[in-house]
C-alpha atoms as a PDB file:
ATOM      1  CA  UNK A   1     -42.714  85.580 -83.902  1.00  0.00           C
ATOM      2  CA  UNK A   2     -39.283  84.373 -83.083  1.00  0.00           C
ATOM      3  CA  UNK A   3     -38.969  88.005 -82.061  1.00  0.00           C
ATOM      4  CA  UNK A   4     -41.135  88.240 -79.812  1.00  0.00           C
ATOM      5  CA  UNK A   5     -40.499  84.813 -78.208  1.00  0.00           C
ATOM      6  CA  UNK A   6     -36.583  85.596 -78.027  1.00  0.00           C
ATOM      7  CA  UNK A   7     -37.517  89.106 -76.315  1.00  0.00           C
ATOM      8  CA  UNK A   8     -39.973  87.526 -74.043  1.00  0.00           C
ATOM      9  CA  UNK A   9     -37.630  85.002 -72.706  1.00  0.00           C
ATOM     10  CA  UNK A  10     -34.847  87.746 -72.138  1.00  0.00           C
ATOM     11  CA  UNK A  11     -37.266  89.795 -71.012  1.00  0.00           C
ATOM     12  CA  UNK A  12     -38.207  86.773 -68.228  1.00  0.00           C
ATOM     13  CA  UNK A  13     -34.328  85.767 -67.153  1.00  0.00           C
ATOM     14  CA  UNK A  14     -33.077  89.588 -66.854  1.00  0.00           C
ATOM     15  CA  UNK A  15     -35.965  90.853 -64.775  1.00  0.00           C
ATOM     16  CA  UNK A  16     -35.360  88.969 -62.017  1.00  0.00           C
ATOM     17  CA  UNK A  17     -32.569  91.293 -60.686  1.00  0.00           C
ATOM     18  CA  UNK A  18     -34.404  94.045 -61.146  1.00  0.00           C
ATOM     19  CA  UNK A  19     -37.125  92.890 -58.728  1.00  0.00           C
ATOM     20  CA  UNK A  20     -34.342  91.460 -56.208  1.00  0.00           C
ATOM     21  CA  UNK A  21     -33.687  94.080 -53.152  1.00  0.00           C
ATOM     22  CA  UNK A  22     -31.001  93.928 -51.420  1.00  0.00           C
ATOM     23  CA  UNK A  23     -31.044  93.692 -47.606  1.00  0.00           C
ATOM     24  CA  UNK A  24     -29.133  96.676 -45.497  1.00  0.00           C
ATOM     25  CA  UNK A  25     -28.157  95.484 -42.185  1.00  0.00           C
ATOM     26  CA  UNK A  26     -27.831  97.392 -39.281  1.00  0.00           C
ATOM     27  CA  UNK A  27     -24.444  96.670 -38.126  1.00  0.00           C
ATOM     28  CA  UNK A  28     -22.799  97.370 -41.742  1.00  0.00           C
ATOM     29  CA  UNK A  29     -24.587 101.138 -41.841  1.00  0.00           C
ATOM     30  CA  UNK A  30     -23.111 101.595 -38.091  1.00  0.00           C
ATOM     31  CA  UNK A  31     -19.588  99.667 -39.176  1.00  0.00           C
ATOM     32  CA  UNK A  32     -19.496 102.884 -42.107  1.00  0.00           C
ATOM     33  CA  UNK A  33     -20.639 105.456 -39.882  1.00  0.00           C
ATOM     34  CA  UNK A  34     -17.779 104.582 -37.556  1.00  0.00           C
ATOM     35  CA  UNK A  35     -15.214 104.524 -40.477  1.00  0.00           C
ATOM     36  CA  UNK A  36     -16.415 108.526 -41.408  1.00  0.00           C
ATOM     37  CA  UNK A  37     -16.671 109.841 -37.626  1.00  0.00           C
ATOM     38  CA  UNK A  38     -13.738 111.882 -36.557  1.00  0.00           C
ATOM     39  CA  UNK A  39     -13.022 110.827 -33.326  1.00  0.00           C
ATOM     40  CA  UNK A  40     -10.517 113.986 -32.833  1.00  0.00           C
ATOM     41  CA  UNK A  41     -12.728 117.216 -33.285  1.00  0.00           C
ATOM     42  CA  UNK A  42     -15.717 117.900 -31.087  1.00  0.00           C
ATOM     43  CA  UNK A  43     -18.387 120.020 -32.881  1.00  0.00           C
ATOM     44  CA  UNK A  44     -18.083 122.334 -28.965  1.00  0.00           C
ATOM     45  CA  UNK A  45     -15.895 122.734 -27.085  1.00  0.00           C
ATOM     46  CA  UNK A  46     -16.019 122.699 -23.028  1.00  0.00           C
ATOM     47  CA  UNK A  47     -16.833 125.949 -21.633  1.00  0.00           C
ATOM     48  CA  UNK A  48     -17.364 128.055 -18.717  1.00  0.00           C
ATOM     49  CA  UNK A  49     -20.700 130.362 -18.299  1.00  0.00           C
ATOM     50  CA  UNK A  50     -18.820 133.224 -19.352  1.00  0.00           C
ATOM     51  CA  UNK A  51     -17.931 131.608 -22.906  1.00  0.00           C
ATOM     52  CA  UNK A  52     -21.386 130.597 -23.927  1.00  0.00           C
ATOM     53  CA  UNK A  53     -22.514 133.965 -25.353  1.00  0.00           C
ATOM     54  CA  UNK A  54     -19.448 132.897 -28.298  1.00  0.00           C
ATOM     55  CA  UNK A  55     -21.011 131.146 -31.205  1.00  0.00           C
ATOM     56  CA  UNK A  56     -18.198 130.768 -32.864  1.00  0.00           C
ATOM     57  CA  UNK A  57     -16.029 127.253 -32.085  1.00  0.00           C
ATOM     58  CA  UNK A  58     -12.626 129.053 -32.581  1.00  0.00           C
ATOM     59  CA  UNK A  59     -13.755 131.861 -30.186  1.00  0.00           C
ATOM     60  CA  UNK A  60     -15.078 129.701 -27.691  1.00  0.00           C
ATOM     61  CA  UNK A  61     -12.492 127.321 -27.412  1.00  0.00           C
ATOM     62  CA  UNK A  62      -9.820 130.698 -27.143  1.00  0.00           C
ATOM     63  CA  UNK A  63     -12.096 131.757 -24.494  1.00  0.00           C
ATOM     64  CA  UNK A  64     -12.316 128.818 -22.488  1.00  0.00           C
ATOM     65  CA  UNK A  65      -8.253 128.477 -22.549  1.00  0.00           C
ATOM     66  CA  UNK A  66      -7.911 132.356 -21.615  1.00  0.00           C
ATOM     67  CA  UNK A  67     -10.534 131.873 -18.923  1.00  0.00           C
ATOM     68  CA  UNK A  68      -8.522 129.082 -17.255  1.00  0.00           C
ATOM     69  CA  UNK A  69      -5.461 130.368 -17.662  1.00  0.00           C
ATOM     70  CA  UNK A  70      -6.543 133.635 -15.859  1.00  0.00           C
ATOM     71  CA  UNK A  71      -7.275 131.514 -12.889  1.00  0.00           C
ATOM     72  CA  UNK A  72      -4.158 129.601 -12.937  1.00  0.00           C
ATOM     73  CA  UNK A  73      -2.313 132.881 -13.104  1.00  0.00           C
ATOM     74  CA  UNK A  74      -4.564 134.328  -9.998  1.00  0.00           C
ATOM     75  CA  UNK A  75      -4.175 131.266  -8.176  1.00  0.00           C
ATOM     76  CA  UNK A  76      -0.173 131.294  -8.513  1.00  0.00           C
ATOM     77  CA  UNK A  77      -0.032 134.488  -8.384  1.00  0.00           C
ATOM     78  CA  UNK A  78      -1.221 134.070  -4.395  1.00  0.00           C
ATOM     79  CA  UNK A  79       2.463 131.847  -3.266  1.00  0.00           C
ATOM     80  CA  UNK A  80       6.109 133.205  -3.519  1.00  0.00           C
ATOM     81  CA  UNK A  81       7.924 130.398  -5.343  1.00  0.00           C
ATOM     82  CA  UNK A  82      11.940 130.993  -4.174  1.00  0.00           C
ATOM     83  CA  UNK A  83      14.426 129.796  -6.749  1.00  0.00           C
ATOM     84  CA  UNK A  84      18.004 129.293  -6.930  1.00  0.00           C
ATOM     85  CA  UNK A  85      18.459 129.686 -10.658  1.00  0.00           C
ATOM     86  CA  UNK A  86      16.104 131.395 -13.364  1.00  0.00           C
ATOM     87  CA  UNK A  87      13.759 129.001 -14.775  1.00  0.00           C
ATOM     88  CA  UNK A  88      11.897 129.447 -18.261  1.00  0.00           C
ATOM     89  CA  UNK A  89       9.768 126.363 -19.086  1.00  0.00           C
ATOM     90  CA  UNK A  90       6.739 125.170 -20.680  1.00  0.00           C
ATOM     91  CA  UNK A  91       4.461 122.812 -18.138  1.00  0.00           C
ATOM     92  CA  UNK A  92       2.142 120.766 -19.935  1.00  0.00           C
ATOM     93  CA  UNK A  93      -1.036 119.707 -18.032  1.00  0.00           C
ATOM     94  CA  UNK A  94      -2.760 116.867 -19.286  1.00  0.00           C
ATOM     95  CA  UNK A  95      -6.570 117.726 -18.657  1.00  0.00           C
ATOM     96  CA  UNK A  96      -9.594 115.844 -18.392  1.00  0.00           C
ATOM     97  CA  UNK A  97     -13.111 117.023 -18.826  1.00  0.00           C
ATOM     98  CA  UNK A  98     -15.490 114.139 -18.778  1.00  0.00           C
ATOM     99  CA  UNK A  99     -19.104 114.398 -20.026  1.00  0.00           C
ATOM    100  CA  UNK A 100     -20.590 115.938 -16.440  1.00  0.00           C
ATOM    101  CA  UNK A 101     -17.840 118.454 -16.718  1.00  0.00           C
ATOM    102  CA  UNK A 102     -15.573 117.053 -14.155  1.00  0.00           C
ATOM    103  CA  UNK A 103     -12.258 118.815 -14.324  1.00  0.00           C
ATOM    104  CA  UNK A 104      -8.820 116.496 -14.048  1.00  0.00           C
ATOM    105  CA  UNK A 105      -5.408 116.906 -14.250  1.00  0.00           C
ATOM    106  CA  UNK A 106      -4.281 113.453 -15.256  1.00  0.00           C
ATOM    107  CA  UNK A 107      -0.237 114.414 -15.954  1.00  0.00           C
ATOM    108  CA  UNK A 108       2.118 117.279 -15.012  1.00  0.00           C
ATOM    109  CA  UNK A 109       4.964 117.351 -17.710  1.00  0.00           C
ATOM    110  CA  UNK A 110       7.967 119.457 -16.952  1.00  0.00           C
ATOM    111  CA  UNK A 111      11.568 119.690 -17.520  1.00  0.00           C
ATOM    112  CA  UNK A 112      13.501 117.657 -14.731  1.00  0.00           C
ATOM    113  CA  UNK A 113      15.210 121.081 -13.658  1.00  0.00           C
ATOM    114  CA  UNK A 114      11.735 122.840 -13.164  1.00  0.00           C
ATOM    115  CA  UNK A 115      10.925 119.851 -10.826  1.00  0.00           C
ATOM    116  CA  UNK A 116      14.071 120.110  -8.803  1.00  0.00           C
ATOM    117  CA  UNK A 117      13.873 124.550  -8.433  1.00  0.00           C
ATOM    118  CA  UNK A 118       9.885 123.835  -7.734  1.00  0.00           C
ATOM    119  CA  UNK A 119       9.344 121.040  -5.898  1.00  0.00           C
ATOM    120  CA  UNK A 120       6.055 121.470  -4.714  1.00  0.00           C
ATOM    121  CA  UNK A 121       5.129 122.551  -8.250  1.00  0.00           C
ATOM    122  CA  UNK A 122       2.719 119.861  -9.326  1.00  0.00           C
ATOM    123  CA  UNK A 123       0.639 120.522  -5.518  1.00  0.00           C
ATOM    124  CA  UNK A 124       0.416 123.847  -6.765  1.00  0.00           C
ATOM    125  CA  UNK A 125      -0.888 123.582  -9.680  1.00  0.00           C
ATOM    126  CA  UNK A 126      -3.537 121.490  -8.538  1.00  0.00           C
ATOM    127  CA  UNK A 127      -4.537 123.262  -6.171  1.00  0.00           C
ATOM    128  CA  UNK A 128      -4.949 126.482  -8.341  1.00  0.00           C
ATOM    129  CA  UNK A 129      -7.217 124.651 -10.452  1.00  0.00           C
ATOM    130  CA  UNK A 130      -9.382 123.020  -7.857  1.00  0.00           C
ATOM    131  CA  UNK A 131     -11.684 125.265  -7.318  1.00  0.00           C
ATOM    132  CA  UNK A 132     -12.878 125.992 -10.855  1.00  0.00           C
ATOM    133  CA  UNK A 133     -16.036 127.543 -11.923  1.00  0.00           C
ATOM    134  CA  UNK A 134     -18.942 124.740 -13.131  1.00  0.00           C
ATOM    135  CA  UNK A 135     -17.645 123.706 -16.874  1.00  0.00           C
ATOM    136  CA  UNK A 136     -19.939 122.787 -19.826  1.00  0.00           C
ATOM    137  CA  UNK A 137     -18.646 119.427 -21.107  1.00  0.00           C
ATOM    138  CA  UNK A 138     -17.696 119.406 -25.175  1.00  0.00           C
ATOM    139  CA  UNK A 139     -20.361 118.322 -26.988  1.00  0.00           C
ATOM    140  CA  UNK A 140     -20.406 116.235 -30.258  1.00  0.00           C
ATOM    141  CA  UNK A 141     -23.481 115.049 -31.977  1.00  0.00           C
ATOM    142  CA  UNK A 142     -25.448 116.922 -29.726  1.00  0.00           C
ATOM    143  CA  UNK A 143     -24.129 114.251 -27.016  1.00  0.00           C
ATOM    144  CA  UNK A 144     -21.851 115.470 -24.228  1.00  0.00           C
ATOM    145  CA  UNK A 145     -18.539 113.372 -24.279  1.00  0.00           C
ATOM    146  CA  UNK A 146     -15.268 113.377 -22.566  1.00  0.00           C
ATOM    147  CA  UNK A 147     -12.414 115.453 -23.962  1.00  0.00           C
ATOM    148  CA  UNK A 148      -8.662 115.007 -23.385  1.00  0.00           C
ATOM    149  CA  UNK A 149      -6.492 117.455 -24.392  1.00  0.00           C
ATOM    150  CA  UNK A 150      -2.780 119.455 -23.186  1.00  0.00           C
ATOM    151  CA  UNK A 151      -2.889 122.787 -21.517  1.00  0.00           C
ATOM    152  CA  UNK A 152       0.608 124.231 -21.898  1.00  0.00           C
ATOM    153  CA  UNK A 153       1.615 126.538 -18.513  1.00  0.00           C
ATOM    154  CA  UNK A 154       4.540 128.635 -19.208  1.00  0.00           C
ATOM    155  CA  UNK A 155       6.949 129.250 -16.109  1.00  0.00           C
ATOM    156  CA  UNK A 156       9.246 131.922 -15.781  1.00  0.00           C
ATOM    157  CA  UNK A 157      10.844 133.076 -12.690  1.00  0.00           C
ATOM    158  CA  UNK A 158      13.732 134.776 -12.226  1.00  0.00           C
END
């Protein structure tokens, strides 16, 4: 009997926990979310209509950066740039693509000696980009978002 009185009584005082729930809020499931999310990869990236038959995120990301560098090269390939000395740099455009597809150039980045053989350099690379076919913005979480990112531009002329 003392049994069964003992095992009732534990039975009574440990049960209680088991019964208890535990309340999830909102804010702590979106607080751990955040902590997992990589904020540096996009699950697409932009693209122009000629990229979306790709499937594959390497492939269309290579043929996005092909595709605008094949305009920039058209583009520049339109002025005669005259130069005193040779010049073999690497101009890096910092690019915008918000989530309509707007295309930016925030920052030209070039070598102080490319600036001063090329004056009008950053005009013209703006302007060879200006008229860009319509880009798809990147897409993550089936959301379209802004992406940042550098587009290196190698000059050589001789």
């Amino acid at each position: 009997m003392n049994r069964i009185f003992a095992f009732l009584i534990l039975v009574t005082f440990s049960s209680c926990d088991f019964f208890e729930k535990k309340k999830v809020y909102s804010n702590d499931i979106l607080e751990e979310e955040l902590q997992a999310f990589n904020w540096n990869d996009v699950d697409e990236y932009p693209s122009f209509e000629t990229c979306d038959s790709t499937l594959i995120k390497a492939s269309k990301k290579a043929c996005f950066e092909s595709t605008l560098r094949q305009i920039l090269n058209q583009n520049l390939a339109k002025y005669e740039i005259i130069v005193s000395e040779e010049i073999h740099d690497t101009v890096q455009l910092k690019i915008t693509i918000d989530s309509q597809g707007t295309f930016v150039i925030n920052d030209i980045i070039s070598h102080e000696a490319t600036r001063f053989e090329i004056p009008q350099l950053d005009s013209l690379l703006r302007k060879s980009l200006d008229s860009l076919p319509i880009i798809y913005p990147a897409i993550k979480r089936s959301q379209q978002v802004k992406t940042q990112f550098m587009f290196p531009v190698i000059i050589e002329i001789e």
